[in-house]
Protein backbone atom coordinates (compact mmCIF):
# COMPACT_ATOMS: atom_id res chain seq x y z
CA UNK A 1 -41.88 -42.75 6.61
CA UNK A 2 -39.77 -41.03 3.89
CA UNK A 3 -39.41 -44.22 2.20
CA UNK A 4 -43.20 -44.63 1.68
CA UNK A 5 -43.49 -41.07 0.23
CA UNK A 6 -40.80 -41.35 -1.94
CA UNK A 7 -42.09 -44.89 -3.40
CA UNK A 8 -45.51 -43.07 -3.45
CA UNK A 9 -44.42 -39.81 -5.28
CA UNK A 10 -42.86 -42.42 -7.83
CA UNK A 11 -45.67 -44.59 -8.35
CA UNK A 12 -48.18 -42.04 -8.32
CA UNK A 13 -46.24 -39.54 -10.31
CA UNK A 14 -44.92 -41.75 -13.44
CA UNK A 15 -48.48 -43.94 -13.36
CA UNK A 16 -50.20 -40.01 -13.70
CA UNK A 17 -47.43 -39.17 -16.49
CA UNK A 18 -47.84 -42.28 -18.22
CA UNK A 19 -52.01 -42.25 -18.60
CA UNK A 20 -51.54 -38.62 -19.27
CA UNK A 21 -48.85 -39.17 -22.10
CA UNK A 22 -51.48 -41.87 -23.00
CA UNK A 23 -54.54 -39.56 -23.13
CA UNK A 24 -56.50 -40.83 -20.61
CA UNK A 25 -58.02 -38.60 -17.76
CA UNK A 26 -57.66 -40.05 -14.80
CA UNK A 27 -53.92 -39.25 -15.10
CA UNK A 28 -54.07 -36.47 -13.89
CA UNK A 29 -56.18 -37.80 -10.22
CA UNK A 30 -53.38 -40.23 -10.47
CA UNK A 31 -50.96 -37.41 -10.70
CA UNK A 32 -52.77 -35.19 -7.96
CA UNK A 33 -52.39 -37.56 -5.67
CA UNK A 34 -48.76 -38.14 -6.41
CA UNK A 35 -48.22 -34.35 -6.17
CA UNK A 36 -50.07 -33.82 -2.99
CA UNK A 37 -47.91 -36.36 -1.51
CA UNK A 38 -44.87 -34.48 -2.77
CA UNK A 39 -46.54 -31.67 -1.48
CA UNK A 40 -46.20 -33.27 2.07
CA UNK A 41 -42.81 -34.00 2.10
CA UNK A 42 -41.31 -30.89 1.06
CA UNK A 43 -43.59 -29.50 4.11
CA UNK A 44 -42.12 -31.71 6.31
CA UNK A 45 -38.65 -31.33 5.30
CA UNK A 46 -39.05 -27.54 5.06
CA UNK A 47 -38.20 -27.17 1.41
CA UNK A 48 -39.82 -23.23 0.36
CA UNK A 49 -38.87 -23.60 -3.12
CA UNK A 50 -40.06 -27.22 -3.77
CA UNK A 51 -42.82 -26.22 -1.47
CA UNK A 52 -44.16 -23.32 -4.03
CA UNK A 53 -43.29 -25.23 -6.99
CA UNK A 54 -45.62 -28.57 -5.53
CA UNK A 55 -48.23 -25.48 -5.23
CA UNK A 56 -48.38 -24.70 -8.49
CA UNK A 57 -48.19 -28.18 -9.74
CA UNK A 58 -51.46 -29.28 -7.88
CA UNK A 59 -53.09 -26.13 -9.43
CA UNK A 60 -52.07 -27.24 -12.85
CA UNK A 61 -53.32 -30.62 -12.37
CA UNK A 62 -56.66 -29.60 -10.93
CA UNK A 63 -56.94 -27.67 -14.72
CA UNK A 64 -56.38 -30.81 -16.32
CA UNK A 65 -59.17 -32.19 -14.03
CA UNK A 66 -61.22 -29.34 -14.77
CA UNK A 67 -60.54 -29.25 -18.48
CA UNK A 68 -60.89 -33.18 -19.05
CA UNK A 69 -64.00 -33.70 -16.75
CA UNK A 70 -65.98 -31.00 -16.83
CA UNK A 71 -64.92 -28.76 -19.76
CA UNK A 72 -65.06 -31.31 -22.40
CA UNK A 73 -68.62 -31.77 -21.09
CA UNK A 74 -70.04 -29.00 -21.90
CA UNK A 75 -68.28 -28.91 -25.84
């Protein structure tokens, strides 16, 4: 089971990155979903620090969400 987290923080953290590097918005729900996952495992593995800093990650992608789906919008 760690195995498949790990591969999936990779893939679904660099793939976010990358489209976000590349300016395209669904980086960031690629990158929320690597994050969450993250998220998980330092739960699991009881990990406070990486625990707090996954929380404020996922908050800082859901304001990219925010800003690139909905924000631009309404500009």
């Amino acid at each position: 089971m760690d195995n498949l987290f790990a591969a999936g923080i990779f893939i679904f953290g660099s793939l976010g990155l990358l489209l976000v590097a590349l300016k395209n918005k669904w980086g960031f729900v690629i990158g929320l979903i690597g994050q969450s996952l993250f998220l998980i495992a330092a739960y699991a593995d009881k990990q406070r620090g990486l625990l707090v800093f996954s929380i404020v990650q996922i908050c800082v992608w859901i304001f990219g969400i925010y800003y690139w789906f909905y924000k631009n919008k309404k500009d």
